[in-house]
N, C-alpha and C. Protein backbone atom coordinates (compact mmCIF):
# COMPACT_ATOMS: atom_id res chain seq x y z
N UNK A 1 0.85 -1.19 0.00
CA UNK A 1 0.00 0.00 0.00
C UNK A 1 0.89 1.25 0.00
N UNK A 2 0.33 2.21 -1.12
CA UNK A 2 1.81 3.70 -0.80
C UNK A 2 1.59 3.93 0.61
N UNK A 3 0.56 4.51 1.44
CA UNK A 3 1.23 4.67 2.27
C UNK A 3 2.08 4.24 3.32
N UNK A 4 2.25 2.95 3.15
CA UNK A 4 2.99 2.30 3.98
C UNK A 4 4.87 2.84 3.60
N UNK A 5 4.34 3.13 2.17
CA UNK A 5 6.06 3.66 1.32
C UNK A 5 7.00 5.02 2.21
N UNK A 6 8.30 4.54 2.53
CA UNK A 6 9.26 5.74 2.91
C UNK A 6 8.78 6.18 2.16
N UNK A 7 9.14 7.64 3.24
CA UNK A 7 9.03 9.02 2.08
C UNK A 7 10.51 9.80 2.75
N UNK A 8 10.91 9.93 0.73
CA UNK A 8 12.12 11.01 0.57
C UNK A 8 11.65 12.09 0.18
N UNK A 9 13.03 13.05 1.01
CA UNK A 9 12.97 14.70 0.28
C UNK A 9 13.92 14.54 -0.74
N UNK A 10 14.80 13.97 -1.03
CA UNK A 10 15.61 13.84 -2.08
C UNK A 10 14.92 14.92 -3.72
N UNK A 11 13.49 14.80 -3.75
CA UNK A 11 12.63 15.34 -5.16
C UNK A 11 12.04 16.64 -4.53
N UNK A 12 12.61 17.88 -4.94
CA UNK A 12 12.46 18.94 -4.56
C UNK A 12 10.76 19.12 -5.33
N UNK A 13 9.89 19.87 -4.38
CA UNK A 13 8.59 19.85 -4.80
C UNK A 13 8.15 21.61 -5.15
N UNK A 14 8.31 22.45 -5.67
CA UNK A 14 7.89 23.47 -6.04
C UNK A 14 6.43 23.59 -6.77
N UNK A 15 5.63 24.73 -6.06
CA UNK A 15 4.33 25.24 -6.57
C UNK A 15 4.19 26.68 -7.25
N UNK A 16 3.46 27.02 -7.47
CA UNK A 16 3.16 28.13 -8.04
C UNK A 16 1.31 28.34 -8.28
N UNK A 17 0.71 29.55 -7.78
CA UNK A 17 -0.78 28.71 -8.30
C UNK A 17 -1.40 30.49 -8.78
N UNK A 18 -2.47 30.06 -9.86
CA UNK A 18 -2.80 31.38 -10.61
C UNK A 18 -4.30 31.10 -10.14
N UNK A 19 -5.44 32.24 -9.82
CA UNK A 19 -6.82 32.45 -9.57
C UNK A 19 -7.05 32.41 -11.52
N UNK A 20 -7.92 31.54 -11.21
CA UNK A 20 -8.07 31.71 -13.40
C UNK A 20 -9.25 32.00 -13.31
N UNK A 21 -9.31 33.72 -13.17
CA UNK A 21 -10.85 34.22 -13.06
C UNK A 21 -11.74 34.09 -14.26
N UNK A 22 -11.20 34.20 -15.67
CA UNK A 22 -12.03 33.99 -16.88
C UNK A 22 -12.90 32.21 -17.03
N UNK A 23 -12.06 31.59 -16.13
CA UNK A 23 -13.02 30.45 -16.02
C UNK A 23 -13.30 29.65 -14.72
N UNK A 24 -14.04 30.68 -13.64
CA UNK A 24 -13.92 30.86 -12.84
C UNK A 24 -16.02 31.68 -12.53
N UNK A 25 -16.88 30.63 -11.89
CA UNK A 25 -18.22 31.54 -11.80
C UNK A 25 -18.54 31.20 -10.19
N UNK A 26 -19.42 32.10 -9.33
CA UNK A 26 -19.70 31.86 -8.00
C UNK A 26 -20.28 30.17 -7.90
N UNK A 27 -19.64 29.79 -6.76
CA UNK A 27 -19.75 27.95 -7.18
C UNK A 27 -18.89 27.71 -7.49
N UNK A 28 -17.82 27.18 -8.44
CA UNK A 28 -16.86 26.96 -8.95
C UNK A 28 -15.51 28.03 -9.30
N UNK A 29 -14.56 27.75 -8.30
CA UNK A 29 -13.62 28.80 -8.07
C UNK A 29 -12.42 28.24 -9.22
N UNK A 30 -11.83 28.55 -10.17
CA UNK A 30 -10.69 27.33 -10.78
C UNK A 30 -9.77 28.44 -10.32
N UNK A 31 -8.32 27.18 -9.47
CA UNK A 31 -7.01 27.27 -9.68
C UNK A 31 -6.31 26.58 -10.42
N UNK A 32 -5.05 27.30 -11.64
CA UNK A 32 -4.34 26.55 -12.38
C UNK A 32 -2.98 26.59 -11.60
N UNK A 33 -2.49 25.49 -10.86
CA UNK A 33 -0.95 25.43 -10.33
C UNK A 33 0.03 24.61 -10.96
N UNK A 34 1.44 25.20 -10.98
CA UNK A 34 2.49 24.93 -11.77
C UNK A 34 3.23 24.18 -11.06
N UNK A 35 4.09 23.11 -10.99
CA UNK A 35 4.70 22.64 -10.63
C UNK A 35 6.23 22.29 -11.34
N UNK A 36 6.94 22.17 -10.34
CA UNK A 36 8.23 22.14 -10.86
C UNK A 36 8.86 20.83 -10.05
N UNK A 37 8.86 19.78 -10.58
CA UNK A 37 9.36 18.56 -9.54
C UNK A 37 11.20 18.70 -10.11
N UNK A 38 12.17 18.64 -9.17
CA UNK A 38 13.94 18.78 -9.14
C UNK A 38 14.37 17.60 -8.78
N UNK A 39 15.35 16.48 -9.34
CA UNK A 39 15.61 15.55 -8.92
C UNK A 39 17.15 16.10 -8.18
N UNK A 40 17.07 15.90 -6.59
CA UNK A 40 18.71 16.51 -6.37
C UNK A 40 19.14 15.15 -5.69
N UNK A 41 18.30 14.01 -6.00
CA UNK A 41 19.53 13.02 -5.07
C UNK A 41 20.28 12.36 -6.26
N UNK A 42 20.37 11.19 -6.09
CA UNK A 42 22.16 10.67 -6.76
C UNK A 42 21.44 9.30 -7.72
N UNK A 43 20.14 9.22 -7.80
CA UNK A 43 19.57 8.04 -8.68
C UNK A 43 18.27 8.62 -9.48
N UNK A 44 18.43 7.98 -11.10
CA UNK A 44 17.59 8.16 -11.96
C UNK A 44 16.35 7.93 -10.83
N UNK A 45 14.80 8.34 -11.34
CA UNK A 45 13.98 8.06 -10.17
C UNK A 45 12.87 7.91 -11.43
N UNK A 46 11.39 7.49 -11.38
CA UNK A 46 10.59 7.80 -12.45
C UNK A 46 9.35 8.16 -11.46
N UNK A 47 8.40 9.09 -11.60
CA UNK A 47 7.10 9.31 -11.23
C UNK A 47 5.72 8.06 -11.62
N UNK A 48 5.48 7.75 -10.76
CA UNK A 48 4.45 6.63 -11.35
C UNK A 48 3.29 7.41 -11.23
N UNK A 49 2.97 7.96 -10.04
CA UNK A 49 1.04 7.93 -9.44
C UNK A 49 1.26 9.56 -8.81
N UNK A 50 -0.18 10.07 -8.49
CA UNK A 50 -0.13 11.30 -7.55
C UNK A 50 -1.52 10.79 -6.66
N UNK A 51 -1.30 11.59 -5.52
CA UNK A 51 -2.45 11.43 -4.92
C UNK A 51 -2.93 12.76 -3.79
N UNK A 52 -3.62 13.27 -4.13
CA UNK A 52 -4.81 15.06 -3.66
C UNK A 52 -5.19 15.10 -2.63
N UNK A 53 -4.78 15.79 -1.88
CA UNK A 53 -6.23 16.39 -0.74
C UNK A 53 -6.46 17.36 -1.53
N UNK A 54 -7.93 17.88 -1.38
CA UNK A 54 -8.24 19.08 -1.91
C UNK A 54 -9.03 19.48 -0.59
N UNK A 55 -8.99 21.03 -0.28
CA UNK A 55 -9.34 21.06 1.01
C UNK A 55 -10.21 22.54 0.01
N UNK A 56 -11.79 22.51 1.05
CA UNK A 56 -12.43 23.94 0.41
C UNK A 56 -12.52 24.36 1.95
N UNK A 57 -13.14 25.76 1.55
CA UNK A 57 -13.40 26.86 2.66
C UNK A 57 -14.77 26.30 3.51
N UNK A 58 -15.59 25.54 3.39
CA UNK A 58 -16.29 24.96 3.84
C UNK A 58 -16.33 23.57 4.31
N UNK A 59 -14.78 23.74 4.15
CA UNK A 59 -14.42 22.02 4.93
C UNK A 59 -14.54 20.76 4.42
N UNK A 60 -14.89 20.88 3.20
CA UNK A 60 -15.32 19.59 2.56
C UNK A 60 -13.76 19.50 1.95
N UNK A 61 -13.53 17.83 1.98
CA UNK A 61 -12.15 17.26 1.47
C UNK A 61 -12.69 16.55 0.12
N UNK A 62 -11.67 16.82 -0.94
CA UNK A 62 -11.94 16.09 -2.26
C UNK A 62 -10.57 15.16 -2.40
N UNK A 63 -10.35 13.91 -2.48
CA UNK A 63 -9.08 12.88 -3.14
C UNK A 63 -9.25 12.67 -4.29
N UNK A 64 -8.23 12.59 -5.08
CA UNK A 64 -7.78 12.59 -6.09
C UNK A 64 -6.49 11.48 -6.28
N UNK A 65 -6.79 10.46 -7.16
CA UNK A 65 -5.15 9.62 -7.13
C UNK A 65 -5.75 9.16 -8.54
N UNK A 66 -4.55 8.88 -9.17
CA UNK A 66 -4.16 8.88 -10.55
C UNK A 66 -2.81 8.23 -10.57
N UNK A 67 -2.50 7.45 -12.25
CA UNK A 67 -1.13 7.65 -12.63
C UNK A 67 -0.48 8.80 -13.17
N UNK A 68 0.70 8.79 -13.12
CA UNK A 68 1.37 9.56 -13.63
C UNK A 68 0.80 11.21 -13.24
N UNK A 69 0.60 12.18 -14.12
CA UNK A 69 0.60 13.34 -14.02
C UNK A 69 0.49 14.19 -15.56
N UNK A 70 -0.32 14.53 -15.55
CA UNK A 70 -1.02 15.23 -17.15
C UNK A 70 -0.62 14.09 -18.03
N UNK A 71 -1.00 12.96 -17.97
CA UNK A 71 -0.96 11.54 -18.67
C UNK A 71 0.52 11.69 -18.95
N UNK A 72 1.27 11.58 -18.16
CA UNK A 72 3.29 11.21 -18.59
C UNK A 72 3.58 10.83 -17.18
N UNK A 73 4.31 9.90 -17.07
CA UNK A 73 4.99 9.39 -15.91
C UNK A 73 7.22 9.70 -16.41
N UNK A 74 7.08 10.96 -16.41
CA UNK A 74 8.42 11.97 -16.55
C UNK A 74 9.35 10.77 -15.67
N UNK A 75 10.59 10.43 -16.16
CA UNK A 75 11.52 9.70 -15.45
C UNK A 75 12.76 11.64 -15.16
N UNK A 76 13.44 11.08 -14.06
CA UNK A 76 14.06 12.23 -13.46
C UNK A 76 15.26 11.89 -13.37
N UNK A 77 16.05 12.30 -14.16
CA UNK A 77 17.80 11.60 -13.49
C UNK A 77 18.52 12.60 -12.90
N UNK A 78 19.17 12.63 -11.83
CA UNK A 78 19.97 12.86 -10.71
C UNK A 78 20.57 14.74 -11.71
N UNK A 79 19.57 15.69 -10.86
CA UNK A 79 19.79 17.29 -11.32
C UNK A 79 18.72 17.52 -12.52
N UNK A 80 17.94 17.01 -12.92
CA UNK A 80 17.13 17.24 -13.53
C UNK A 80 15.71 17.42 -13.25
N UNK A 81 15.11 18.60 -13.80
CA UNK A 81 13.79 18.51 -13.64
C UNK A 81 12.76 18.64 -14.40
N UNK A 82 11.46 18.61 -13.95
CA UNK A 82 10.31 18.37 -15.03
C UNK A 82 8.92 19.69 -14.05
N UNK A 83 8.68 20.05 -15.10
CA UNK A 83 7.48 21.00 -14.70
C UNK A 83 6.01 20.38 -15.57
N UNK A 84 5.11 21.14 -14.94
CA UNK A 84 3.92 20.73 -15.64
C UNK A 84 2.73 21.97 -15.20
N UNK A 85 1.63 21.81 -15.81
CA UNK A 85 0.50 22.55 -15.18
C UNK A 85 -0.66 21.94 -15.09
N UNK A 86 -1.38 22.27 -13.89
CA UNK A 86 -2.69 21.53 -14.54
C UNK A 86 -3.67 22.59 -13.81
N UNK A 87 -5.62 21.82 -13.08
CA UNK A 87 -6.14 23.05 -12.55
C UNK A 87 -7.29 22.07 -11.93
N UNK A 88 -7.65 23.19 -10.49
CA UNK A 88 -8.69 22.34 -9.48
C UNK A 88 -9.69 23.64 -9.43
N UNK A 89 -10.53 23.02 -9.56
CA UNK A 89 -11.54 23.87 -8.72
C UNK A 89 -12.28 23.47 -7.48
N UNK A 90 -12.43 24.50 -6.84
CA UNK A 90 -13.07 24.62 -5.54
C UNK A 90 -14.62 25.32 -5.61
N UNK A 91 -15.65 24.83 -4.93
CA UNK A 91 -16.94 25.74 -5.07
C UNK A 91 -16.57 26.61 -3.85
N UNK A 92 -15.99 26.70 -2.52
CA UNK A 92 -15.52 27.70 -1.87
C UNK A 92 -14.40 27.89 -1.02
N UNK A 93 -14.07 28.91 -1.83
CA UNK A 93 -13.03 29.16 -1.56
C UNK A 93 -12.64 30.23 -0.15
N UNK A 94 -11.40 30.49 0.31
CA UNK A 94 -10.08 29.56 0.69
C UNK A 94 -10.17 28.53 0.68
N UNK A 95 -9.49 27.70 -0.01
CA UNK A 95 -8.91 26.10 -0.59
C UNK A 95 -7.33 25.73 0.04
N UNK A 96 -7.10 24.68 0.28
CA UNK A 96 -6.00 24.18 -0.16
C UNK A 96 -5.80 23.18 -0.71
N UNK A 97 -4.14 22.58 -0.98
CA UNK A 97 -4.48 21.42 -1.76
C UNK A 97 -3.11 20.72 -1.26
N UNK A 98 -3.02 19.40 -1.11
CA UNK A 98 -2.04 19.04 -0.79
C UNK A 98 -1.91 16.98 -1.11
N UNK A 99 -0.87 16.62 -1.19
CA UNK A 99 -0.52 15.06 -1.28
C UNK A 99 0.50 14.92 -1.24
N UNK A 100 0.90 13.70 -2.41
CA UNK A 100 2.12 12.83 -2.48
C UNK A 100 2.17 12.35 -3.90
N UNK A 101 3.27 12.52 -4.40
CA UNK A 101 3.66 11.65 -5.85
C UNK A 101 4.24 10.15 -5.21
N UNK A 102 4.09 9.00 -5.91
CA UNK A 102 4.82 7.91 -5.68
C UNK A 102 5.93 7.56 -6.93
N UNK A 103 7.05 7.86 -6.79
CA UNK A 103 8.18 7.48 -7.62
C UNK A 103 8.85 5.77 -7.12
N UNK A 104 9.82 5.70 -8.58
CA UNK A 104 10.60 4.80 -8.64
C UNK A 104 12.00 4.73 -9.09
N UNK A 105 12.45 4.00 -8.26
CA UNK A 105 13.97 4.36 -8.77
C UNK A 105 14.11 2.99 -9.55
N UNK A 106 15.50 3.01 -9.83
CA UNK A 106 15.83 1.79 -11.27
C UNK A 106 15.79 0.30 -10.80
N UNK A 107 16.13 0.27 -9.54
CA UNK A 107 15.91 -0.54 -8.66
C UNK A 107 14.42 -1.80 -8.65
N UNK A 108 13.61 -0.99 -9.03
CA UNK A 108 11.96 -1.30 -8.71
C UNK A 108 11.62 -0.73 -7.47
N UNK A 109 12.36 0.02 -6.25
CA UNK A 109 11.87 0.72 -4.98
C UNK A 109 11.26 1.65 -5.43
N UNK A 110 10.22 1.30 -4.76
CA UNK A 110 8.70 2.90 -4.66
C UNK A 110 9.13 3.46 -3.47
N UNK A 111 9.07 4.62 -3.64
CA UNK A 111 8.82 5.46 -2.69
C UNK A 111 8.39 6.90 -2.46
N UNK A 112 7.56 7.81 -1.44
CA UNK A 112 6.58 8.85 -1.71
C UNK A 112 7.66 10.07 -1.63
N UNK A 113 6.95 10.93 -2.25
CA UNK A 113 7.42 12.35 -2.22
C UNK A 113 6.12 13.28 -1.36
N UNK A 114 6.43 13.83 -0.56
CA UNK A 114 5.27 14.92 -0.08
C UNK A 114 5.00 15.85 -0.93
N UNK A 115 4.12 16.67 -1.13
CA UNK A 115 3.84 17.60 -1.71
C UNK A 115 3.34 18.42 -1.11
N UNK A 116 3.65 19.66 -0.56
CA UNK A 116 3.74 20.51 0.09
C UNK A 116 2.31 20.90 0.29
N UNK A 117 1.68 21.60 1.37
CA UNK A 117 0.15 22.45 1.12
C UNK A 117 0.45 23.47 0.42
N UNK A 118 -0.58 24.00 -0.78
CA UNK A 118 -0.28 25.03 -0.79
C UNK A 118 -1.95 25.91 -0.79
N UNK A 119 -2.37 27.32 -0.79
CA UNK A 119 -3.18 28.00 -0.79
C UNK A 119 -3.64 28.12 -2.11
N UNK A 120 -4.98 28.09 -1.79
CA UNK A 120 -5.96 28.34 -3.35
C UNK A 120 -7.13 29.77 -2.70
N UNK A 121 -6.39 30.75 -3.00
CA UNK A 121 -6.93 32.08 -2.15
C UNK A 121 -7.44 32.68 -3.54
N UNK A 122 -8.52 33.60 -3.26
CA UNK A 122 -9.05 34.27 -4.14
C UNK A 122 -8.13 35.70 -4.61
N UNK A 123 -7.69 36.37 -5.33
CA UNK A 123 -7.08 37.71 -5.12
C UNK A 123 -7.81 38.54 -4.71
N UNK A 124 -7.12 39.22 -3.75
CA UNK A 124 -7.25 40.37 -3.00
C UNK A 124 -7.63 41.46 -3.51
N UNK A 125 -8.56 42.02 -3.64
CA UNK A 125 -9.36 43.09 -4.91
C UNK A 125 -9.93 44.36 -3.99
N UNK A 126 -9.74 43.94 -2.34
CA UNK A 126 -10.39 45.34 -1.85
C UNK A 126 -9.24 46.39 -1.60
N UNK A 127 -9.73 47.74 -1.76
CA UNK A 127 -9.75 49.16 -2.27
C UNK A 127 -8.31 49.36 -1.15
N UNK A 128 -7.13 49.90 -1.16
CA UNK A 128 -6.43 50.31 -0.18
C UNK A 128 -5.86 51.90 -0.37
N UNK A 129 -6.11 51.79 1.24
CA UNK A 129 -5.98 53.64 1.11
C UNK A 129 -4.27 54.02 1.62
N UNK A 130 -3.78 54.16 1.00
CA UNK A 130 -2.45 54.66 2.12
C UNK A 130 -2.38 55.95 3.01
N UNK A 131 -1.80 56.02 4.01
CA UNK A 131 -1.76 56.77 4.97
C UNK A 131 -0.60 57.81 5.30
């Protein structure tokens, strides 16, 4: 079972996340987040699976697990990295979102990567006065 799988930091996990207001209506909030996965340890590794919390402002949790990642399971060799984009929506928002990729090294060893929380916030649009 993954979670029973060590988990390495060895696979540097970087986010980035955009409010995509043009497709985006009250009810359905969409975030598009970028990711940048870094291989800095010392073995080729390959991405097999991901797996989601999706957290909304009303407390409801959504999971998500899949192979691979925008249909490619990216192999990573030792200083190399792979980015991607994809997009969640939330019906309310403050969101977060958070999991685990399950990789492999050449070996056949699985093992998880965390994936950091990150915020699915609406932009900040009220009026500021300076003083």
């Amino acid at each position: 079972m993954a979670r029973d799988l060590p988990i390495r930091n060895d696979i540097h996990v970087a986010v980035r996340v955009v409010y995509a207001e043009p497709h985006s209506r009250p009810g359905q909030h969409v975030f598009v987040y970028f990711i940048t996965l870094e291989n800095r340890g010392t073995e080729t590794v390959q991405l097999l699976s991901r797996e989601w919390f999706i957290y909304d402002g009303n407390g409801e949790v959504g999971h998500v697990q899949g192979e691979g990642v925008v249909g490619e399971k990216p192999i990573l060799e030792p200083g190399q990295s792979y980015e991607y984009n994809s997009f969640c929506p939330i019906a309310h928002p403050p969101g977060s979102m958070q999991g685990y990729y399950t990789f492999q090294n050449t070996l056949g060893q699985l093992f998880r990567v965390e994936i950091p929380a990150f915020a699915l916030r609406l932009p900040d649009t009220s009026p500021r006065t300076l003083n």
